[in-house]
C-alpha atoms as a PDB file:
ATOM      1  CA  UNK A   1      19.604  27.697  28.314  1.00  0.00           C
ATOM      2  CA  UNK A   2      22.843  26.937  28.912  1.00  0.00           C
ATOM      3  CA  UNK A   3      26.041  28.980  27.953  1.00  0.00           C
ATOM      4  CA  UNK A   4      27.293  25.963  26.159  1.00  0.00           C
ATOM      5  CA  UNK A   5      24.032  25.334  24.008  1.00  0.00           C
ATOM      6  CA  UNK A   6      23.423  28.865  23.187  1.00  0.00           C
ATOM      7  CA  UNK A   7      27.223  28.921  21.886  1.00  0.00           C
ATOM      8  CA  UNK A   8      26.414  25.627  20.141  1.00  0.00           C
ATOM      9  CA  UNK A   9      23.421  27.007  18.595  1.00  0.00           C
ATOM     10  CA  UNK A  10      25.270  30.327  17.643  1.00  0.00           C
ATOM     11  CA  UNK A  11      27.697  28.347  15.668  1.00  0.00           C
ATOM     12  CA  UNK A  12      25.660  25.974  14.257  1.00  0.00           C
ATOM     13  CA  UNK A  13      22.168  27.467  13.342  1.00  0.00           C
ATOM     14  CA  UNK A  14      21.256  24.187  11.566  1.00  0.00           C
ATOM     15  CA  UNK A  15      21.772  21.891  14.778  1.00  0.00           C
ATOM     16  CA  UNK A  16      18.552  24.021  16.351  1.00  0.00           C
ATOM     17  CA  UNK A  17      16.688  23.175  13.184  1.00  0.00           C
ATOM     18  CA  UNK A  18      17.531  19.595  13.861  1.00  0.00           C
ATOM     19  CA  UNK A  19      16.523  19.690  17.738  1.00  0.00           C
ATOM     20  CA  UNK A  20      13.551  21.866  17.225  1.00  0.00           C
ATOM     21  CA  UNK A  21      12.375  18.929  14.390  1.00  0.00           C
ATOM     22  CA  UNK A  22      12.817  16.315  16.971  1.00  0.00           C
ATOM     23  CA  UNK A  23      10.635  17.821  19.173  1.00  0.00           C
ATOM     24  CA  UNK A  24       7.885  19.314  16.287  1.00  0.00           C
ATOM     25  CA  UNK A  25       8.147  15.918  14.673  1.00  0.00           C
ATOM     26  CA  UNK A  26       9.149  12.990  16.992  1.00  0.00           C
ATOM     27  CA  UNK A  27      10.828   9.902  15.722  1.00  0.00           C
ATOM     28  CA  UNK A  28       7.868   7.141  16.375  1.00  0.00           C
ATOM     29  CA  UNK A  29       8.060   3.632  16.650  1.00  0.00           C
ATOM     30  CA  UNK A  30       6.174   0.924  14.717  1.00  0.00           C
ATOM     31  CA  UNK A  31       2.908   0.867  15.601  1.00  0.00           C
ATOM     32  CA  UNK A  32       2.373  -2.449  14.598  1.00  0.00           C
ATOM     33  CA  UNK A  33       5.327  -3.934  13.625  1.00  0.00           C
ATOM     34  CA  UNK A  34       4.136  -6.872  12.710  1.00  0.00           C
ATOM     35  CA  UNK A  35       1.800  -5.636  10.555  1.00  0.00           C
ATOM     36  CA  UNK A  36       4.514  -3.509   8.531  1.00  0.00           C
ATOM     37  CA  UNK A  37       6.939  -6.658   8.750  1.00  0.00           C
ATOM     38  CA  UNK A  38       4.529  -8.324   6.391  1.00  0.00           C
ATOM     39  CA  UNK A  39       4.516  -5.662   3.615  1.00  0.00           C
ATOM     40  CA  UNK A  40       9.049  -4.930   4.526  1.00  0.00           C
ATOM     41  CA  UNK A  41       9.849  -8.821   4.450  1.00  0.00           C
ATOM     42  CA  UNK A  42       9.298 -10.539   0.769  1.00  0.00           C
ATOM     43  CA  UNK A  43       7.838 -14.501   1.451  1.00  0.00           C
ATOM     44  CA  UNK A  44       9.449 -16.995  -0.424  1.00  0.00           C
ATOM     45  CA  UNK A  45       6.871 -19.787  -1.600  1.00  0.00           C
ATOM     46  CA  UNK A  46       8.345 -22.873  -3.250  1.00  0.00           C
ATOM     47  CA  UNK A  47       5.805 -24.752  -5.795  1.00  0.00           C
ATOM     48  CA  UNK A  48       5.889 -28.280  -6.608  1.00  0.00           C
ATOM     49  CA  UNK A  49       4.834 -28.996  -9.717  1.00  0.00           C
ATOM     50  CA  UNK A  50       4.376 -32.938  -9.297  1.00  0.00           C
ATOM     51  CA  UNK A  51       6.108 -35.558 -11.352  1.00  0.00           C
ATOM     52  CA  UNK A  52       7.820 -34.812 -14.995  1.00  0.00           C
ATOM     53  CA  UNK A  53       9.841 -36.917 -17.173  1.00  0.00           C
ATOM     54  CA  UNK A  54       9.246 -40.992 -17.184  1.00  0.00           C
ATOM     55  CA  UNK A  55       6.262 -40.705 -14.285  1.00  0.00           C
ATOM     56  CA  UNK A  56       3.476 -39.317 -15.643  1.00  0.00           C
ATOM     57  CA  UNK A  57       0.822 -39.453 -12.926  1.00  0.00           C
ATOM     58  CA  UNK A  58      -2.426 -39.899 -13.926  1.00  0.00           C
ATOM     59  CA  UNK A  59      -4.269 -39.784 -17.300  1.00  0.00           C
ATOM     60  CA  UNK A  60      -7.489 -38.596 -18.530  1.00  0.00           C
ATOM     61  CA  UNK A  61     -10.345 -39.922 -20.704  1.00  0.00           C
ATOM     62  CA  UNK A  62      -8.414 -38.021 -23.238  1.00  0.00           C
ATOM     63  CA  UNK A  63      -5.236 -38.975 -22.719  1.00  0.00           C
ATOM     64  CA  UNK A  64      -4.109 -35.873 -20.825  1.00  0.00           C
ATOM     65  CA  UNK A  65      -1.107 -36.659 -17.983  1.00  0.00           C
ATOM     66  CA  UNK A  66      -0.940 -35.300 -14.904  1.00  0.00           C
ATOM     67  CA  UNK A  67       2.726 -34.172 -15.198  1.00  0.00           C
ATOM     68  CA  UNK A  68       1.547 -31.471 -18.209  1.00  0.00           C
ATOM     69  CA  UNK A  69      -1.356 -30.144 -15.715  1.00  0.00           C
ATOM     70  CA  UNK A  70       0.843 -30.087 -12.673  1.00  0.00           C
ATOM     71  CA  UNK A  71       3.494 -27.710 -14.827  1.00  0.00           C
ATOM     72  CA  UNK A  72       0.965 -25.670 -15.589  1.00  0.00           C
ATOM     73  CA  UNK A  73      -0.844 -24.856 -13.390  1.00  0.00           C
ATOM     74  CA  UNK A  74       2.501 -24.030 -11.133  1.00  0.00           C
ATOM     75  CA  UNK A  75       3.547 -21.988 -13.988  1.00  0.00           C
ATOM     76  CA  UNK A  76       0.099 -19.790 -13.414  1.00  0.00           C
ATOM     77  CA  UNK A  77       0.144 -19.700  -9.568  1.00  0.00           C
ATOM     78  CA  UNK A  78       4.073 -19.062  -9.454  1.00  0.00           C
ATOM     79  CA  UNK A  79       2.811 -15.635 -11.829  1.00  0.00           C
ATOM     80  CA  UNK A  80       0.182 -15.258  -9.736  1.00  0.00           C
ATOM     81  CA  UNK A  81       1.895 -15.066  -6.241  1.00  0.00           C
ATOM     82  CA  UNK A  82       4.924 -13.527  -8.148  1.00  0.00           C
ATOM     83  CA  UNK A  83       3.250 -10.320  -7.559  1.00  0.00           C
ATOM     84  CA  UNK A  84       3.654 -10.142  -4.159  1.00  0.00           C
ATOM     85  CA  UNK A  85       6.075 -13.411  -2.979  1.00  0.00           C
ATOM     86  CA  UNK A  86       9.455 -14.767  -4.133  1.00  0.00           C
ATOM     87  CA  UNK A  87       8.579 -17.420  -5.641  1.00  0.00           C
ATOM     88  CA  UNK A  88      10.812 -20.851  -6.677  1.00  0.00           C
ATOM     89  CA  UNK A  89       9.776 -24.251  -8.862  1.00  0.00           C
ATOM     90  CA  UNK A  90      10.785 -27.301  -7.949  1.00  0.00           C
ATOM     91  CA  UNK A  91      10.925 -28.451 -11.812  1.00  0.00           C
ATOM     92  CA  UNK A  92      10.619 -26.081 -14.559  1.00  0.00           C
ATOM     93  CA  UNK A  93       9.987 -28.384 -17.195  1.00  0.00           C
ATOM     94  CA  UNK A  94       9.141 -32.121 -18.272  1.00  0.00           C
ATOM     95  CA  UNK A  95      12.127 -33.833 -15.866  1.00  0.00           C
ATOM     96  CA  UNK A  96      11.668 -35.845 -12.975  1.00  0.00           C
ATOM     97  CA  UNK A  97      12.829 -34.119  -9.844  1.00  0.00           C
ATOM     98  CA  UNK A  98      13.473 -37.595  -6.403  1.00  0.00           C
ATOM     99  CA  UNK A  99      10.640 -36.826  -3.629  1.00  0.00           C
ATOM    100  CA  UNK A 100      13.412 -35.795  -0.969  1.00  0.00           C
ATOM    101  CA  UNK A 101      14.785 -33.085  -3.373  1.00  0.00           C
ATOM    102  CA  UNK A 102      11.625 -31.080  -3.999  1.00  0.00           C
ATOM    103  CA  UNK A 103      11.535 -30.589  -0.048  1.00  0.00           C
ATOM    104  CA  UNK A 104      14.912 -30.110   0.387  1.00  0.00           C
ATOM    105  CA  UNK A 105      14.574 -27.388  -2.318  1.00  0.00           C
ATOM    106  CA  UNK A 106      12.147 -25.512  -0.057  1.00  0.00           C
ATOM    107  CA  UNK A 107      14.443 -26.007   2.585  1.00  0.00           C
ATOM    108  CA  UNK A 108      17.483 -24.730   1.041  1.00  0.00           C
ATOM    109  CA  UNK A 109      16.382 -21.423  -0.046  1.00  0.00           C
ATOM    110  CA  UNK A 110      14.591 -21.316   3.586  1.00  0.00           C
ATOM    111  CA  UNK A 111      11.141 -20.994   2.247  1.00  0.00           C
ATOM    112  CA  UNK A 112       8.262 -19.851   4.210  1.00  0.00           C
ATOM    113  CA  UNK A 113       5.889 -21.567   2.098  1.00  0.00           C
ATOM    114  CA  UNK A 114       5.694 -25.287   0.477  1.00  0.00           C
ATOM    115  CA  UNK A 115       3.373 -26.329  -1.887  1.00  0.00           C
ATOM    116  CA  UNK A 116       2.630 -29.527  -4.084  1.00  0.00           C
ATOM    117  CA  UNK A 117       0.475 -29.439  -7.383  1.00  0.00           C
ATOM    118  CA  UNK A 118      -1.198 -32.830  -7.990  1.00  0.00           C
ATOM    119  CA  UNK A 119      -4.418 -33.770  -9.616  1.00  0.00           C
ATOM    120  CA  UNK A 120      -6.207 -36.559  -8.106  1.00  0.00           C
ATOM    121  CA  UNK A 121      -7.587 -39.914  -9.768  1.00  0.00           C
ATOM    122  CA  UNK A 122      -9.896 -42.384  -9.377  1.00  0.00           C
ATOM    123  CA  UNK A 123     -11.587 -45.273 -11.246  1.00  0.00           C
ATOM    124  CA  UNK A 124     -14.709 -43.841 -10.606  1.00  0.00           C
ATOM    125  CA  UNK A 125     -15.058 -41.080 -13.589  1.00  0.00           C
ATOM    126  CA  UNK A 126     -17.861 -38.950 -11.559  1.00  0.00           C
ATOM    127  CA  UNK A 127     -15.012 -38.374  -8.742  1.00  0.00           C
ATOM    128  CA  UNK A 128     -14.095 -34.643  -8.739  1.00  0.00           C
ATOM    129  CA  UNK A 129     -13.108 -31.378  -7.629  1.00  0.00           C
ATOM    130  CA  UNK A 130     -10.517 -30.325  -5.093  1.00  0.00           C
ATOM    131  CA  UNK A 131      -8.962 -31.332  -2.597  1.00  0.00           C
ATOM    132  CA  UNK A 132      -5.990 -30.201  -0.074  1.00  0.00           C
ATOM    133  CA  UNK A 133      -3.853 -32.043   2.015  1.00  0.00           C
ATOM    134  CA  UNK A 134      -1.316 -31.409   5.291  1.00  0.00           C
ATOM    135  CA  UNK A 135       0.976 -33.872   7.010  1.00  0.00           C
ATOM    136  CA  UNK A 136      -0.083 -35.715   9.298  1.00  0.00           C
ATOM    137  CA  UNK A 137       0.788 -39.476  10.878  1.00  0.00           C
ATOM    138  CA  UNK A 138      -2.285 -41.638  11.371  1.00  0.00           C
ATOM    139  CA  UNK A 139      -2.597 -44.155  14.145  1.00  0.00           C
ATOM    140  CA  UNK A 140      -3.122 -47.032  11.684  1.00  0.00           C
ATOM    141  CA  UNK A 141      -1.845 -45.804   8.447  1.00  0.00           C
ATOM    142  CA  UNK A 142      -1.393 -47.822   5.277  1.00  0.00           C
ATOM    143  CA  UNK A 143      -0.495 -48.378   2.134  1.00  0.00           C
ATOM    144  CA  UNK A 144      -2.447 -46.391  -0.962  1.00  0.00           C
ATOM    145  CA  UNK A 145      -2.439 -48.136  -4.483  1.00  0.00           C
ATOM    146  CA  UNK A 146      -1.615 -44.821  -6.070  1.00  0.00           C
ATOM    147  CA  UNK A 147       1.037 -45.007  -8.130  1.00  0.00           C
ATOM    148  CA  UNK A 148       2.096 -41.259  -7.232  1.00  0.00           C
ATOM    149  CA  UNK A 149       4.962 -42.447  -4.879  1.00  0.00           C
ATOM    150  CA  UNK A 150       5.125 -39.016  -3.857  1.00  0.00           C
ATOM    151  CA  UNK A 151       1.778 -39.402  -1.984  1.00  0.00           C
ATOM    152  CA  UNK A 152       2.737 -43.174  -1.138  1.00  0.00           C
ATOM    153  CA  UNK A 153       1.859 -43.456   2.955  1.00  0.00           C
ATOM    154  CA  UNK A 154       4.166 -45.391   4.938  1.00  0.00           C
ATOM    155  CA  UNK A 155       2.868 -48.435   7.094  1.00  0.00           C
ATOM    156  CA  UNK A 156       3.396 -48.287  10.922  1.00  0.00           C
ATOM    157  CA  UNK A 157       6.532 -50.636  10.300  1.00  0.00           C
ATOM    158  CA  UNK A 158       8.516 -47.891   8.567  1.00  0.00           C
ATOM    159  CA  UNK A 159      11.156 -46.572  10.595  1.00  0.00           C
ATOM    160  CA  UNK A 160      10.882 -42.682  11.290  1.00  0.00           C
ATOM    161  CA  UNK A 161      13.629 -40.582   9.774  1.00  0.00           C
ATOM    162  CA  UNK A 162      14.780 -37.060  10.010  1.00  0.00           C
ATOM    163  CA  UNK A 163      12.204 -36.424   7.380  1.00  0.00           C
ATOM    164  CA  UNK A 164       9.625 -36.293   9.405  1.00  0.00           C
ATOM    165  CA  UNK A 165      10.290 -32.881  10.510  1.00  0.00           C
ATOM    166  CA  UNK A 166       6.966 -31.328   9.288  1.00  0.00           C
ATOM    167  CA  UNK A 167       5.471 -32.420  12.363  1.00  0.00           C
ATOM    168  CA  UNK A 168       6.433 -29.550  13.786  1.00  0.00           C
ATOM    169  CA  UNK A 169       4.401 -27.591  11.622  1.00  0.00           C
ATOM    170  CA  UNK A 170       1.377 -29.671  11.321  1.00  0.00           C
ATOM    171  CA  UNK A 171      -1.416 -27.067  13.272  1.00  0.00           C
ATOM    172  CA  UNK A 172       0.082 -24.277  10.853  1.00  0.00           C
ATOM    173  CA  UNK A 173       0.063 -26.455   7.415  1.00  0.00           C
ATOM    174  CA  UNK A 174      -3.255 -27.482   8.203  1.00  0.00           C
ATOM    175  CA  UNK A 175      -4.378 -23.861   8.982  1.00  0.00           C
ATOM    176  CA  UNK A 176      -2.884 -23.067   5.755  1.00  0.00           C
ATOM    177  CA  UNK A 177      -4.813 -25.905   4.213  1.00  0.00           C
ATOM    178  CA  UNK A 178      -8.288 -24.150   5.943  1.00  0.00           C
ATOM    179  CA  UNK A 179      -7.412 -20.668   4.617  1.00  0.00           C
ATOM    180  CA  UNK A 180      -6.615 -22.303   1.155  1.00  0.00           C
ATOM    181  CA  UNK A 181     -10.057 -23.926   1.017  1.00  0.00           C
ATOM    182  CA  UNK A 182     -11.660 -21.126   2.243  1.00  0.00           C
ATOM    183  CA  UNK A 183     -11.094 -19.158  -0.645  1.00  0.00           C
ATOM    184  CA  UNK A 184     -11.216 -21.501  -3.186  1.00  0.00           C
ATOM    185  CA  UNK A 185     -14.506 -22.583  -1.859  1.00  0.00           C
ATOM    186  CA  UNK A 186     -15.664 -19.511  -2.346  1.00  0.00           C
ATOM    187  CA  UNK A 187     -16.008 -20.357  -6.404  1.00  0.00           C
ATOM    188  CA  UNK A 188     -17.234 -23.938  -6.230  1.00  0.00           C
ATOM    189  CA  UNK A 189     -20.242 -25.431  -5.400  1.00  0.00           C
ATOM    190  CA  UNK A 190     -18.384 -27.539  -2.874  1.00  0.00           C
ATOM    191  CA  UNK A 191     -15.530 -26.502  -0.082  1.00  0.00           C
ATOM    192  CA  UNK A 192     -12.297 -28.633  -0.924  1.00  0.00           C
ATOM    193  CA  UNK A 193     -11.825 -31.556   1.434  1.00  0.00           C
ATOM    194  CA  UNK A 194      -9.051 -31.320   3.568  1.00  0.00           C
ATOM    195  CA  UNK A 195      -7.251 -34.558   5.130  1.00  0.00           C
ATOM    196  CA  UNK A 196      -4.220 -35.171   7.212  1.00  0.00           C
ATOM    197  CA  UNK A 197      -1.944 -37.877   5.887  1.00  0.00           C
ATOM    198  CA  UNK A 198       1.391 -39.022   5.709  1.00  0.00           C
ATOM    199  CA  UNK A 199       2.606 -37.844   2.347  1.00  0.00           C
ATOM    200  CA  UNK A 200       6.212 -38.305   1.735  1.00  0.00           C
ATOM    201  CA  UNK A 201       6.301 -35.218  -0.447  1.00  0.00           C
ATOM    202  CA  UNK A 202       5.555 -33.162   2.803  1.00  0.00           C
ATOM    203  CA  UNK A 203       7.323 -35.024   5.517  1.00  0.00           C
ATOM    204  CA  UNK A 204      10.319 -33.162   4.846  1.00  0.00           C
ATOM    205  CA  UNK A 205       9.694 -29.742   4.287  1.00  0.00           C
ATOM    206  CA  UNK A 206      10.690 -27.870   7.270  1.00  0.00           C
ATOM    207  CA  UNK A 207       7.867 -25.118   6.532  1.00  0.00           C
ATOM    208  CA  UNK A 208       3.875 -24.573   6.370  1.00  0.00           C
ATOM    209  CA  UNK A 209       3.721 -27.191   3.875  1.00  0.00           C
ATOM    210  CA  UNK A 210       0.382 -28.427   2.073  1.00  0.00           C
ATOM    211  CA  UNK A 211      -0.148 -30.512  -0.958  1.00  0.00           C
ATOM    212  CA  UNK A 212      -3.180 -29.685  -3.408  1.00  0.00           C
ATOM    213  CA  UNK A 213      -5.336 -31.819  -6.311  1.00  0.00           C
ATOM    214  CA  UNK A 214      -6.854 -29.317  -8.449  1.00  0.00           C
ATOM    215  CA  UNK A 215      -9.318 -31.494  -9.693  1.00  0.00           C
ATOM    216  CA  UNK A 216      -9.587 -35.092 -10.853  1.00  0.00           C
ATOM    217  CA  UNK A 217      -8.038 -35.829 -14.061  1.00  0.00           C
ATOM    218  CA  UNK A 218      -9.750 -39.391 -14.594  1.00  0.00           C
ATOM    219  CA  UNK A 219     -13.328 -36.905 -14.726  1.00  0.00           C
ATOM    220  CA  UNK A 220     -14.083 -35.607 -18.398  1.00  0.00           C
ATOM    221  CA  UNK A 221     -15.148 -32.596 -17.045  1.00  0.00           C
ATOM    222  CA  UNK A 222     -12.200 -31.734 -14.576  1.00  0.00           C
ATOM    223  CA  UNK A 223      -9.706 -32.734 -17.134  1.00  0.00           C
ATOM    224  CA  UNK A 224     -11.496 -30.173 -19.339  1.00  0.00           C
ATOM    225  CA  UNK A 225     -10.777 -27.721 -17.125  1.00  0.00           C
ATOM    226  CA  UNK A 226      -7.588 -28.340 -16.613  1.00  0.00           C
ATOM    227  CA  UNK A 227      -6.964 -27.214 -19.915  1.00  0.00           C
ATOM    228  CA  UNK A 228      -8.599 -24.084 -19.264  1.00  0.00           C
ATOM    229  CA  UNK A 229      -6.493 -21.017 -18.251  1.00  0.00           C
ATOM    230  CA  UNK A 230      -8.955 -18.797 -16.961  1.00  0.00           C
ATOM    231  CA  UNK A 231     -10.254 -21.763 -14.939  1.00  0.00           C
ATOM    232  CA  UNK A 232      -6.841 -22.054 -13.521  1.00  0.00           C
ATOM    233  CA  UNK A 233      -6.314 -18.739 -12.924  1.00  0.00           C
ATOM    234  CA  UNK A 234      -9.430 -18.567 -10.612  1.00  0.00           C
ATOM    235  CA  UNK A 235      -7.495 -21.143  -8.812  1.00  0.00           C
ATOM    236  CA  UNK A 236      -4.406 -19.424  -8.923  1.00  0.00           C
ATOM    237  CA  UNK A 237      -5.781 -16.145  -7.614  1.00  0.00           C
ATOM    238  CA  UNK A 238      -7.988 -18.273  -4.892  1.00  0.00           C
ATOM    239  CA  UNK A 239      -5.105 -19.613  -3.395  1.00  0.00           C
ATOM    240  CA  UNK A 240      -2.856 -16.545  -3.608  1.00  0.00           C
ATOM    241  CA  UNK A 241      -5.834 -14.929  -1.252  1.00  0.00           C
ATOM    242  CA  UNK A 242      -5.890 -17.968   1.082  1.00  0.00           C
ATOM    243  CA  UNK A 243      -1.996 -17.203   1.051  1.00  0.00           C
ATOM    244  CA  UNK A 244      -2.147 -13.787   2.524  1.00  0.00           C
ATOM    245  CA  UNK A 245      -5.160 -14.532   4.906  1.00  0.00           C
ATOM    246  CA  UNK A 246      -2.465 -16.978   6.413  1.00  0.00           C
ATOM    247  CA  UNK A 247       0.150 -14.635   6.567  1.00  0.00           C
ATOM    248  CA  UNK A 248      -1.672 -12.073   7.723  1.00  0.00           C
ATOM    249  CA  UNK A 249      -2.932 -14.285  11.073  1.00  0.00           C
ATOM    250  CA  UNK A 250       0.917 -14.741  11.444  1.00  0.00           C
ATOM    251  CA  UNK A 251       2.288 -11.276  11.322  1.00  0.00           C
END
């Protein structure tokens, strides 16, 4: 030991407490830090709840709209996730919010996270259940007679815009999708479909970005449940664990 330390040490008892901790106890590194980064870092997931005000979406046998369910339902999963994610509403009540604002929301608060609430529709009443979508340009895409223009698909005509930034997340939106259906499919009878199209909603979210039909609103027995908060609860807490699976593969 040098004369120096000891005459350090003499002087200040408490700094060979501090070395002799260092040495007892030493200062470790993460051992997985991208494990811990999950649990340090708080997600922000931005929900869509889709139309409000003058467009109504669809409408059930009993004359429920698909703007009421959408609300929600994004009410329950924002609660839901709000347990473990920051999480932000597009609309917050019965307004309509433009298609390029509800991603650009997600994109201003830099989300890590963007999803769409929808219900789907169809003239055939037995149609239902759920079903998920990520973005995706089709060879030969066309026009769809639903008059949602937020899931309007753009002919091969259409020139491509900025918006169309989600491309670069399609293999991660349409894992998300997977991990999504996973778990929801977990309380159906049926796995959730899952389907790549171009959905305007999506195109310019520049984040994992899926959109979701929680059931079919033009089937007397989906529309029931639709009403039904413990049925959208299960939903709610489905998706929240399809959520963290997908995190989790990314950490």
């Amino acid at each position: 030991m040098s004369a120096c330390y000891k005459s350090c040490v003499q002087k200040h008892p408490i700094t060979l407490i501090f070395f002799l901790l260092i040495f007892i106890f030493p200062v470790t590194t993460e051992a997985n830090p991208k494990k811990m980064r999950f649990h340090m870092q708080q997600k922000t997931i931005v929900i869509d709840p889709g139309h409000g005000g003058y467009e109504k979406g669809g409408e059930g046998p009993d004359g429920t709209f698909e703007k009421t369910v959408t609300l929600k339902f994004a009410r329950v999963l924002a609660e839901e996730l709000g347990r473990t994610y920051k999480t932000i509403l597009t609309r917050t009540d019965d307004y309509w919010v433009d298609i390029p604002t509800r991603s650009a929301t997600a994109n201003h608060v830099d989300a890590d996270m963007f999803i769409s609430i929808h219900t789907g529709g169809s003239f055939l009443h037995q149609a239902g259940g759920t079903s998920l979508y990520y973005y995706k340009i089709t060879s030969k895409s066309t026009l769809t007679l639903d008059p949602d223009s937020s899931k309007e698909f753009k002919n091969d005509d259409t020139e491509v815009s900025w918006a169309n930034i989600q491309n670069r997340h399609q293999q991660n939106s349409k894992i998300l999708a997977e991990s999504v259906r996973d778990r929801i499919g977990r309380q159906t009878q049926y796995k959730p479909d899952i389907q790549g199209a171009p959905l305007m909603v999506l195109e310019g979210a520049d984040m994992p970005a899926i959109l979701i039909e929680i059931g079919y609103i033009t089937n007397p027995v989906d529309e029931k449940s639709l009403h039904d908060i413990d049925e959208l609860t299960k939903i709610a807490k489905e998706m929240r664990n399809g959520i963290d699976d997908f995190f989790e593969k990314f950490q």
